[in-house]
Protein backbone atom coordinates (compact mmCIF):
# COMPACT_ATOMS: atom_id res chain seq x y z
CA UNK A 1 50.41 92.08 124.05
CA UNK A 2 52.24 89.73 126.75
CA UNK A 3 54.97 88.33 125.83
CA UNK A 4 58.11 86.21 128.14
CA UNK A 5 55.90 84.98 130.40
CA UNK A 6 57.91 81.54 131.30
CA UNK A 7 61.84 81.70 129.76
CA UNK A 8 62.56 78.32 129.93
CA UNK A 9 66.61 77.88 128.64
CA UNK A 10 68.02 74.72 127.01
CA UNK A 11 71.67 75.32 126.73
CA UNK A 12 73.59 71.88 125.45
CA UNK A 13 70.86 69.78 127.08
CA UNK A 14 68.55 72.48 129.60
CA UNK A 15 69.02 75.25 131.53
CA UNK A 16 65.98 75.65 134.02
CA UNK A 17 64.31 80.22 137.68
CA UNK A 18 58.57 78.87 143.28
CA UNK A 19 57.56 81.57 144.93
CA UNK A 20 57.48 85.83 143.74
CA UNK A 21 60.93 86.97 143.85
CA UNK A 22 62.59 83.57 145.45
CA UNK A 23 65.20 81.40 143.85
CA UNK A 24 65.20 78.38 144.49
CA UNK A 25 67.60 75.82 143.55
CA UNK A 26 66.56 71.89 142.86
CA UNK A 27 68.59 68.70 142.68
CA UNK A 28 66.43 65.91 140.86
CA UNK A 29 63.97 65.55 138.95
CA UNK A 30 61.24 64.77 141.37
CA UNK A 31 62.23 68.14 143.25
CA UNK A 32 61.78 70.43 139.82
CA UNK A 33 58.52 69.00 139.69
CA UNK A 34 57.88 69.78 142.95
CA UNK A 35 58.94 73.32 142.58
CA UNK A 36 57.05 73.55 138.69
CA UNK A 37 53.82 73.07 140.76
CA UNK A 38 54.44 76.29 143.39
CA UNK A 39 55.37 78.82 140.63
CA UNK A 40 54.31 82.22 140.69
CA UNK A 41 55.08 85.16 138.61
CA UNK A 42 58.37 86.01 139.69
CA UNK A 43 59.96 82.78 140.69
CA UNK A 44 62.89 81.44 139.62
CA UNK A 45 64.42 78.03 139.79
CA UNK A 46 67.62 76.46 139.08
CA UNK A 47 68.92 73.26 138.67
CA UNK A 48 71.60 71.99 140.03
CA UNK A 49 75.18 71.15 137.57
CA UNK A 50 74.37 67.31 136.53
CA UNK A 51 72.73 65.26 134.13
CA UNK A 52 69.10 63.90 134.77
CA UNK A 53 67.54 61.17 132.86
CA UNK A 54 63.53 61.69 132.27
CA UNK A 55 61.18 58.57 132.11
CA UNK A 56 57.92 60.80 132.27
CA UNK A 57 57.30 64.43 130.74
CA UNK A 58 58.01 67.54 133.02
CA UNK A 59 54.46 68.88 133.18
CA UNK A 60 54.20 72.48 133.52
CA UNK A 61 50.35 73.42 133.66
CA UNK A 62 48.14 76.58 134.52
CA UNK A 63 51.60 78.81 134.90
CA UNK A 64 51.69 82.10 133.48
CA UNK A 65 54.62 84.68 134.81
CA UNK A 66 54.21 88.45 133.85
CA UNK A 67 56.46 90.82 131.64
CA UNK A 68 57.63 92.50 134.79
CA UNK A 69 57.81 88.99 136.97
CA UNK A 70 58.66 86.14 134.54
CA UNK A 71 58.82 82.82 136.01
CA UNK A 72 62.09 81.90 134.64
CA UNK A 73 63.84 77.46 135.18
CA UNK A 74 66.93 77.61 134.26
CA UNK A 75 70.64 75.79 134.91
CA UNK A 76 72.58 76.89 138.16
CA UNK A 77 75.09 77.47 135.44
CA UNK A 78 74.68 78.20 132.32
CA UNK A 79 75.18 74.64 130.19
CA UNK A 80 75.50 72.61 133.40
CA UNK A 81 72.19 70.92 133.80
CA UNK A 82 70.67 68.50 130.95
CA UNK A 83 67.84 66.69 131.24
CA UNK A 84 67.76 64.03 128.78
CA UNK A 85 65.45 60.58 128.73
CA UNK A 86 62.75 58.70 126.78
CA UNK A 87 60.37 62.07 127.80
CA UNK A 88 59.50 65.51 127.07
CA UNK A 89 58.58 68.88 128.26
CA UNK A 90 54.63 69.27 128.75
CA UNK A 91 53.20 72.76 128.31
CA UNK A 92 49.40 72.95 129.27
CA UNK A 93 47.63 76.31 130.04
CA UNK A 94 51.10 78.13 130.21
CA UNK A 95 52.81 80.70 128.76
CA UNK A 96 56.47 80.21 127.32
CA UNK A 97 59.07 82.90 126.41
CA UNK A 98 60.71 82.43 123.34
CA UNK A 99 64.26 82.07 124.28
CA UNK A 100 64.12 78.08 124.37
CA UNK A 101 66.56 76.46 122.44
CA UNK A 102 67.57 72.58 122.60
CA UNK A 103 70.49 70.50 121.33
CA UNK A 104 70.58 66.48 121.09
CA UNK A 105 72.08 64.16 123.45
């Protein structure tokens, strides 16, 4: 059974890993989406120490990483990214890990 297919971490607000084996590393909102859309099993992509204010849901849709290539979004450092607004986190045809925890604002 597959398991950890997308590890998305929310440490005190989130913690976000385009392309197979790359890293790449995103500054704003817009530009996560941007990279969301060009995942493949194996990506990763971080976001950049801040705090970013949502007025639409992140959409994640048709993603699906692999046990051995996991598409893993996560903070540049660990606690150092939230992502807070009037929006939420939208999950359609994907896989998630279960390693997602959140915290309030």
């Amino acid at each position: 059974m597959n398991c950890v297919f997308i590890t998305l971490l929310l440490a005190q607000g989130i913690a976000v890993e385009a392309s197979a084996s790359a890293s790449l590393t995103v500054g704003s909102l817009a530009e996560l989406q941007e990279a969301i859309r060009g995942l493949e099993p194996g990506a990763t992509v971080l976001v950049a120490d801040g705090t970013y204010e949502t007025t639409r849901p992140i959409r994640i849709e048709g993603k699906h990483g692999t046990v051995e290539a996991p598409i893993v979004l996560r903070a540049e450092h660990r606690g150092g990214a939230t992502i807070g607004g009037a929006a939420a986190s939208s999950f359609t045809d994907s896989s998630t890990a279960s390693s997602t925890t959140t915290s309030s604002a």
